[in-house]
Every structure is written in C-alpha cells, then in structure tokens.
PDB file of N, CA and C in Angstrom:
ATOM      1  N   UNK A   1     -11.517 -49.541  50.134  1.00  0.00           N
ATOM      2  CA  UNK A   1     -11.176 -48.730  51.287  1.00  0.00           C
ATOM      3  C   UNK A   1     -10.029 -49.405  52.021  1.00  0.00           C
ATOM      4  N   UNK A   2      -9.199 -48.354  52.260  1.00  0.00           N
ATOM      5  CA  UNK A   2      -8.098 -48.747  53.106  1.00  0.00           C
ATOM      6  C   UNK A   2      -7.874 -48.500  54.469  1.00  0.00           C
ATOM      7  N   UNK A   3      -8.070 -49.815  55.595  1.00  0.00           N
ATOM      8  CA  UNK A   3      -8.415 -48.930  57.214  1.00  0.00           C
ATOM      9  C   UNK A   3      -6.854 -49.538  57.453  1.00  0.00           C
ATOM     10  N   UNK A   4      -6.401 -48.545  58.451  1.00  0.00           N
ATOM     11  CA  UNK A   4      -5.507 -49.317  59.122  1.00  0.00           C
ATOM     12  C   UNK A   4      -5.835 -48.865  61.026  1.00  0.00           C
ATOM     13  N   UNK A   5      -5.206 -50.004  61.310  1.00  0.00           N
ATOM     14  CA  UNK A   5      -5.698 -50.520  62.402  1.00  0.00           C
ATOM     15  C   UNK A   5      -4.335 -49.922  63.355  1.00  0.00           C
ATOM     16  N   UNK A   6      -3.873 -49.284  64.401  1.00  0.00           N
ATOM     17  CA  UNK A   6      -2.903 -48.832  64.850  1.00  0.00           C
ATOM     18  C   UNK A   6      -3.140 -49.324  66.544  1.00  0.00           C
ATOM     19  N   UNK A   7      -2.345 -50.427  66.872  1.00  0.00           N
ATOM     20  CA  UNK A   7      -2.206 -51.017  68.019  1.00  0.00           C
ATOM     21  C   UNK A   7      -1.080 -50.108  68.946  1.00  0.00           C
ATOM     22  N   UNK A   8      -1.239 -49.171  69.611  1.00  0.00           N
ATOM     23  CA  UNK A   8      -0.457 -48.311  70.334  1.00  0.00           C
ATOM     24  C   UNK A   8       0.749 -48.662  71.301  1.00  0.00           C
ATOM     25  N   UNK A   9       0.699 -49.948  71.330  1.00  0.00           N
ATOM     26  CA  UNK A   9       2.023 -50.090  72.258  1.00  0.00           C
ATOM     27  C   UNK A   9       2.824 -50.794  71.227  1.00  0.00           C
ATOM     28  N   UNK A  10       3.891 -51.377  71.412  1.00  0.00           N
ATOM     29  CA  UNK A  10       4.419 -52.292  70.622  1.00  0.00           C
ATOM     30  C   UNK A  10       5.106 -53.474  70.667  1.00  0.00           C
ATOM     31  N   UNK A  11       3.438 -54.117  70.902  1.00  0.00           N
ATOM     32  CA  UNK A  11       3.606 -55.620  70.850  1.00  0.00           C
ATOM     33  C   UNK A  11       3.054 -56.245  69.395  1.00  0.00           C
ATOM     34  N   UNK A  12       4.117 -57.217  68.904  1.00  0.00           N
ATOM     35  CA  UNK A  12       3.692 -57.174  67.586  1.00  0.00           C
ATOM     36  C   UNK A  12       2.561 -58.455  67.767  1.00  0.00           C
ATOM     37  N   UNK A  13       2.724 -59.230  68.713  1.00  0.00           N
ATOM     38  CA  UNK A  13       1.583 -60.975  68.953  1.00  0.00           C
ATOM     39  C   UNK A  13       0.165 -60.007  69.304  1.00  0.00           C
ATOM     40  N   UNK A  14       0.081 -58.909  69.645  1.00  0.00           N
ATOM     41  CA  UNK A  14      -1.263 -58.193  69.881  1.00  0.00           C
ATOM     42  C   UNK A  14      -1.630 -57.891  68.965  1.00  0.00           C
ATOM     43  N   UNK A  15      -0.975 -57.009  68.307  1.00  0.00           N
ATOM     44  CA  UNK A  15      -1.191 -56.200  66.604  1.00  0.00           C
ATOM     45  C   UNK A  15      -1.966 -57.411  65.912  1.00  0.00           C
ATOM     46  N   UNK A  16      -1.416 -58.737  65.601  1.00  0.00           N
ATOM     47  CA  UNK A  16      -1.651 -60.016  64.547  1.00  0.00           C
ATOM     48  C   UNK A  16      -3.442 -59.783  65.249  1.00  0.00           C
ATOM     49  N   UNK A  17      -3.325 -60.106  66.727  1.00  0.00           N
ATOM     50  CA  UNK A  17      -4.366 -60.698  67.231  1.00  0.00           C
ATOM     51  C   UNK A  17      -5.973 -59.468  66.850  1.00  0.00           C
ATOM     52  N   UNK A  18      -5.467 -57.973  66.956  1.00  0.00           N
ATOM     53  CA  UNK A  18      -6.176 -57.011  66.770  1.00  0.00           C
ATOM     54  C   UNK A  18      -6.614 -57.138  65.130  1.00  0.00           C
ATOM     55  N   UNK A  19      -5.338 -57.077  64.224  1.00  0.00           N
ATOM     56  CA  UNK A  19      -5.480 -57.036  63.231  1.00  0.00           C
ATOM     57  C   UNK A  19      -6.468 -58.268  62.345  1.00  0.00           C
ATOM     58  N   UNK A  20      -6.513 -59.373  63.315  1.00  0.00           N
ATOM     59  CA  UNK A  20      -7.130 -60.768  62.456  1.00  0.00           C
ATOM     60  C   UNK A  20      -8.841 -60.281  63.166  1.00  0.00           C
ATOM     61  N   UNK A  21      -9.174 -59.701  64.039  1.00  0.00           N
ATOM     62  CA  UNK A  21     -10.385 -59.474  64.841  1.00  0.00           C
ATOM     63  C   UNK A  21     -11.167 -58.697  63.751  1.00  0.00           C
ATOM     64  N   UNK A  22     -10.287 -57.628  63.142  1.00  0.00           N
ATOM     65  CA  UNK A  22     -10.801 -55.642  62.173  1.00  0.00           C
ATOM     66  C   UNK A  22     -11.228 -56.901  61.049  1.00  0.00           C
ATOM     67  N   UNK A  23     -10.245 -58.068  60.295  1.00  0.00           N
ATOM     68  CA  UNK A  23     -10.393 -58.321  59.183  1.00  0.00           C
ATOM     69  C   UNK A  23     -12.058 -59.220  59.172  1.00  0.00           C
ATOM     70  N   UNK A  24     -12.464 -59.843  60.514  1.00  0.00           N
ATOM     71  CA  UNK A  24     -13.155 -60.821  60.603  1.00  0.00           C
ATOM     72  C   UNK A  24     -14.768 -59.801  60.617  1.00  0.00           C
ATOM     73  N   UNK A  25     -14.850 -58.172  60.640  1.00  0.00           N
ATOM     74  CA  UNK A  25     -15.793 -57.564  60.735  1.00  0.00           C
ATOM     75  C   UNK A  25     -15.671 -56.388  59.799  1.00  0.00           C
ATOM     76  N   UNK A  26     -14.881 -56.413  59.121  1.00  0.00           N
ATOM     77  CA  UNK A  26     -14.890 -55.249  58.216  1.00  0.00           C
ATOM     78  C   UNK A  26     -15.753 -55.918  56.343  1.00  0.00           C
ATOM     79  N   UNK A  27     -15.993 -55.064  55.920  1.00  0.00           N
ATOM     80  CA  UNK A  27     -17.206 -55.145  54.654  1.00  0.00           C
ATOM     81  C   UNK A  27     -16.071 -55.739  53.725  1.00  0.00           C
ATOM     82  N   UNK A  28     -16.627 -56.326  52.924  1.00  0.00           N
ATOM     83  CA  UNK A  28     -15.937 -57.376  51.534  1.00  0.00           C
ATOM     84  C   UNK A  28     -15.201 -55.907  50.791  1.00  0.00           C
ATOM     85  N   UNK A  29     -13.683 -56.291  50.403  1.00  0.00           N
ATOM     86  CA  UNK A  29     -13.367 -55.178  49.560  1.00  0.00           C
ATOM     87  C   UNK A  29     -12.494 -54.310  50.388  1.00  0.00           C
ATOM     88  N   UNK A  30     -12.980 -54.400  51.793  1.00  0.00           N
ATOM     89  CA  UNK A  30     -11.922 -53.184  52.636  1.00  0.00           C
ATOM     90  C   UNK A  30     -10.458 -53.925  53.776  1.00  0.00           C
ATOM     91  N   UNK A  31      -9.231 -53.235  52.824  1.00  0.00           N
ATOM     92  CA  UNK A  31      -8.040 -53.489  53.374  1.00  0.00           C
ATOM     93  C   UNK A  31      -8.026 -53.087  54.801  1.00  0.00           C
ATOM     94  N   UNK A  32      -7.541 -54.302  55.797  1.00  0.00           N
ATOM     95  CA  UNK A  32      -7.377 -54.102  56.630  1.00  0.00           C
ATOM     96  C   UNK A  32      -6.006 -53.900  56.948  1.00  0.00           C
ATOM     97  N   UNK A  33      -5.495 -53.315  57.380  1.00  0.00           N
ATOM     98  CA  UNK A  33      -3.317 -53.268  58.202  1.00  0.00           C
ATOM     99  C   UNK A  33      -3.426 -53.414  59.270  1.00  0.00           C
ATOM    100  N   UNK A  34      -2.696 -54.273  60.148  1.00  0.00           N
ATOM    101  CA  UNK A  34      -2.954 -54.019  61.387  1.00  0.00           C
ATOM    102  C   UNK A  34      -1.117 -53.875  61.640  1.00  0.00           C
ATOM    103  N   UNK A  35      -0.908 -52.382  62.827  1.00  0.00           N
ATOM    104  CA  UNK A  35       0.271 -51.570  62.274  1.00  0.00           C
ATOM    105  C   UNK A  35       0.869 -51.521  64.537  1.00  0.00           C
ATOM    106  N   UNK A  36       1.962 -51.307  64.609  1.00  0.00           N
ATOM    107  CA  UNK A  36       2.169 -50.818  65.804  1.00  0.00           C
ATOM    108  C   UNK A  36       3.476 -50.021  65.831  1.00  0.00           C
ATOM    109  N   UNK A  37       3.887 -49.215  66.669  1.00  0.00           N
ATOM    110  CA  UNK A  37       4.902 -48.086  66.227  1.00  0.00           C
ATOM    111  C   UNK A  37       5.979 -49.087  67.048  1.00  0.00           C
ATOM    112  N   UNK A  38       7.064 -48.442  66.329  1.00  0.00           N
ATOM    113  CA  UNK A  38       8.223 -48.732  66.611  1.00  0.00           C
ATOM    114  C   UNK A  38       9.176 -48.362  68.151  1.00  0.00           C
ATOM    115  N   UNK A  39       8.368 -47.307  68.440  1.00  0.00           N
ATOM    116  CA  UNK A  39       9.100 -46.690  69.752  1.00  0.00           C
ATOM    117  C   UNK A  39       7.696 -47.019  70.783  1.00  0.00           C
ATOM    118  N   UNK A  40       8.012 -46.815  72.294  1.00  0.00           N
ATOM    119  CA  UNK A  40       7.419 -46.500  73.176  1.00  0.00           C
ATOM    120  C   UNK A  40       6.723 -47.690  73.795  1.00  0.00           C
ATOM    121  N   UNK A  41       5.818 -48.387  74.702  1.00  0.00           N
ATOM    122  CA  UNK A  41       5.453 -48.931  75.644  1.00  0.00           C
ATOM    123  C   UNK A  41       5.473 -50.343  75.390  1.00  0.00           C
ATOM    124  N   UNK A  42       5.621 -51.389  75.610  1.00  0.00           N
ATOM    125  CA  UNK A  42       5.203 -52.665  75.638  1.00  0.00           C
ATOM    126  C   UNK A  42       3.792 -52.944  75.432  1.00  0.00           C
ATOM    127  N   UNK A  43       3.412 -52.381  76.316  1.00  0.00           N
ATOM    128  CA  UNK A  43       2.018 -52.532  76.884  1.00  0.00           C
ATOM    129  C   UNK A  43       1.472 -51.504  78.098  1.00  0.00           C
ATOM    130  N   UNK A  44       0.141 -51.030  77.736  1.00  0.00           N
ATOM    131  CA  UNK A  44      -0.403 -49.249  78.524  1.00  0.00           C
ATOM    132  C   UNK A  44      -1.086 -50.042  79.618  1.00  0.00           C
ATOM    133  N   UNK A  45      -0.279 -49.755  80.917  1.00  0.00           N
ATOM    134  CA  UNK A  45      -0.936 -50.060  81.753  1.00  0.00           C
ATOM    135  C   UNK A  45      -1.079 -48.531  82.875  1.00  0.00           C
ATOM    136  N   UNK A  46      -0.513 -47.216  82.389  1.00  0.00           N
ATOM    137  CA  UNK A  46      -1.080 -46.380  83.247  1.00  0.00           C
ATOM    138  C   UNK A  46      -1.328 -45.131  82.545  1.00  0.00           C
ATOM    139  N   UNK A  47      -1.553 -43.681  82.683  1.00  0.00           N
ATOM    140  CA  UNK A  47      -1.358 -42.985  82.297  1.00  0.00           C
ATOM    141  C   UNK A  47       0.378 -42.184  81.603  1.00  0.00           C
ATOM    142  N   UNK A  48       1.185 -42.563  82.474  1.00  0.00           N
ATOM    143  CA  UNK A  48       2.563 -42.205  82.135  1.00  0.00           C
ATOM    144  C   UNK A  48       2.469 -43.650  80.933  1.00  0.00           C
ATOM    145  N   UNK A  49       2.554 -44.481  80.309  1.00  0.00           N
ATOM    146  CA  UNK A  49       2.656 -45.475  79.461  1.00  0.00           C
ATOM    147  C   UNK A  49       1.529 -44.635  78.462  1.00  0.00           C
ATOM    148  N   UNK A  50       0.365 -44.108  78.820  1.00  0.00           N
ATOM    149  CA  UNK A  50      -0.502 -43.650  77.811  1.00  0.00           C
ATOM    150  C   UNK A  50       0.418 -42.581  76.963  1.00  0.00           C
ATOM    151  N   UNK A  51       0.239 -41.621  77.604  1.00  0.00           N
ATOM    152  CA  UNK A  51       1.850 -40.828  77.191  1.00  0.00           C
ATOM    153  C   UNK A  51       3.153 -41.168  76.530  1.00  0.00           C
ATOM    154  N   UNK A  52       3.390 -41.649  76.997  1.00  0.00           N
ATOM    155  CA  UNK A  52       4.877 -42.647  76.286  1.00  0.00           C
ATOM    156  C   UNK A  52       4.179 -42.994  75.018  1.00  0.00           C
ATOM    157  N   UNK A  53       2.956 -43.658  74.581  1.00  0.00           N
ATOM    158  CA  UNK A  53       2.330 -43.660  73.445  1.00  0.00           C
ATOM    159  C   UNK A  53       2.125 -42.949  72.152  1.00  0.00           C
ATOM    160  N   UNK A  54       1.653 -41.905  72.227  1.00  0.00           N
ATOM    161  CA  UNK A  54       1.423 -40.705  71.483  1.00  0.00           C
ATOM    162  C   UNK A  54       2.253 -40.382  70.389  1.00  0.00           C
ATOM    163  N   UNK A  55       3.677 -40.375  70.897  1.00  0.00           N
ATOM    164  CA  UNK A  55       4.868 -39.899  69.537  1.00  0.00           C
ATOM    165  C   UNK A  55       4.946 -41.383  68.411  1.00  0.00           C
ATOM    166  N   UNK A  56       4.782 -41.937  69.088  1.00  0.00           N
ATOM    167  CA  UNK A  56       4.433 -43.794  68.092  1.00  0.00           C
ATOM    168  C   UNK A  56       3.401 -43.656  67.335  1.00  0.00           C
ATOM    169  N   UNK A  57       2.259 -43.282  68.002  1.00  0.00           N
ATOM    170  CA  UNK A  57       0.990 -43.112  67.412  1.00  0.00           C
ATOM    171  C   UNK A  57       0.793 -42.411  66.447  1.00  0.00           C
ATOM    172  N   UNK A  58       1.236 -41.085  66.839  1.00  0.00           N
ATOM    173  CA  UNK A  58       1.226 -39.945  65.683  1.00  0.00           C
ATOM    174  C   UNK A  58       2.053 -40.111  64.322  1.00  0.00           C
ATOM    175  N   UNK A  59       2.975 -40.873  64.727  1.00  0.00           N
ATOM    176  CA  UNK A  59       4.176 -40.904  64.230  1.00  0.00           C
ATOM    177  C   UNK A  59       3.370 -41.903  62.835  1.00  0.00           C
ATOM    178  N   UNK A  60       2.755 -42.957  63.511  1.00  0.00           N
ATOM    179  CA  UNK A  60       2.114 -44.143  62.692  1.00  0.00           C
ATOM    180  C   UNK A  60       1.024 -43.503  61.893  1.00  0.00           C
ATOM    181  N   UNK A  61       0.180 -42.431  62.253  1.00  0.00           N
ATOM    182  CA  UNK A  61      -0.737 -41.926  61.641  1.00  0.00           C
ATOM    183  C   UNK A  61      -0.177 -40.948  60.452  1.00  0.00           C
ATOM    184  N   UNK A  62       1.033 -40.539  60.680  1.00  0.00           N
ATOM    185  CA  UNK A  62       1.492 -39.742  59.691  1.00  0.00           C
ATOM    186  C   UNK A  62       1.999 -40.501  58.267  1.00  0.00           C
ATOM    187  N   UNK A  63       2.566 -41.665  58.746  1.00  0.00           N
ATOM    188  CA  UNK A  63       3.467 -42.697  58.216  1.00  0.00           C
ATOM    189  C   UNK A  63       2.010 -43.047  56.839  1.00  0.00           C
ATOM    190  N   UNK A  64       0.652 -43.372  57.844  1.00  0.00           N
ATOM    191  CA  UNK A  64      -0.474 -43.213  57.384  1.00  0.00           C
ATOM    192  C   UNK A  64      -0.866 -43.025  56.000  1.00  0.00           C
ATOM    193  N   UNK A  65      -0.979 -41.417  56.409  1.00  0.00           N
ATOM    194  CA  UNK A  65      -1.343 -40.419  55.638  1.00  0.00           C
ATOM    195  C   UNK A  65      -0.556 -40.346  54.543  1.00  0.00           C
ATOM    196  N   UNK A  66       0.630 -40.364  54.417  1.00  0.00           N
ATOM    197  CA  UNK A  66       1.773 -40.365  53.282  1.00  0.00           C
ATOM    198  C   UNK A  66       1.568 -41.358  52.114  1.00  0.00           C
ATOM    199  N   UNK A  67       1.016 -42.918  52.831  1.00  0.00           N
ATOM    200  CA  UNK A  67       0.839 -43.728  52.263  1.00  0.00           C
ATOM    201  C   UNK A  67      -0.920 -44.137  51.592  1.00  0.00           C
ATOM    202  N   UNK A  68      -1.756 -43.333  51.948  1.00  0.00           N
ATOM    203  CA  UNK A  68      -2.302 -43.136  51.384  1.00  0.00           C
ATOM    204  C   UNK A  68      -4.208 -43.556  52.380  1.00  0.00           C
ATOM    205  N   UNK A  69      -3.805 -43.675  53.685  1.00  0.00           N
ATOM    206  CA  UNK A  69      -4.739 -44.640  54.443  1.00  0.00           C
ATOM    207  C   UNK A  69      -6.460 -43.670  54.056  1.00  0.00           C
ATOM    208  N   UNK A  70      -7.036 -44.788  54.151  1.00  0.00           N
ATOM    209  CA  UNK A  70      -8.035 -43.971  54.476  1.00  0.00           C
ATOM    210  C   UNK A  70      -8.991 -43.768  55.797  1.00  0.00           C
ATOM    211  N   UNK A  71      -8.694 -44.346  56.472  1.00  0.00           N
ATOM    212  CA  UNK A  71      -9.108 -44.266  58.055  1.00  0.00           C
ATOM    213  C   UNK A  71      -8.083 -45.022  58.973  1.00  0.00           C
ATOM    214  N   UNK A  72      -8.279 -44.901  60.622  1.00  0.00           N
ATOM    215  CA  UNK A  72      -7.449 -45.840  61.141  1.00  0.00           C
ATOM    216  C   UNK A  72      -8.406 -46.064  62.328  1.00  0.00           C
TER     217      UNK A  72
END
C-alpha cells in the first residue's frame, strides 16, 4: 500500500518531520511519502491561509492520483 502523506502549507522541515511520524506508525510493507505543494502558505495560521491552501492541496492530490497513490 501506497499512503501519501500531504502537509498543506509549504514547509518542507515540517513535511520530513510529519512524514518520519506516518512512517513510525504505519503497518510493515506500507509506503509512506510525505509530500507538500509547491504554491501557497508557509504555514495556516487563519482561515484566509486555510484557503490559500486548497489549490496546493488539490493540486497534490491530483498529482496523487496520476501516480498511482492509494490513500493520503
């Protein structure tokens, strides 16, 4: 199984930190990614930043899907 892990703002020292957390609890056998989009917030500290989020997000989930994920 392939999860990927999609850290919504884009900090990449968070992503490592999220991504090493998924690998330390996920079942023997399942790929972890830990992924963050290229456009939009640093870091969500309000609703307008939640927003600013979304086109990254989606964007990453599509990027996803193409590649073959099987959850995120």
């Amino acid at each position: 199984m392939r999860i990927r892990v999609i850290n919504p703002n884009t900090t990449a020292a968070m992503t490592a930190l999220i991504e090493a957390s998924a690998k330390l609890v996920a079942a023997p056998g399942t790929l972890v990614e830990g992924v963050n989009p290229t456009m939009g917030p640093a870091s969500i500290e309000s609703h307008y930043d939640e927003a600013l989020a979304v086109p990254g997000l989606l964007a990453e989930i599509a990027r996803g899907e193409a590649e073959g994920v099987d959850g995120y």
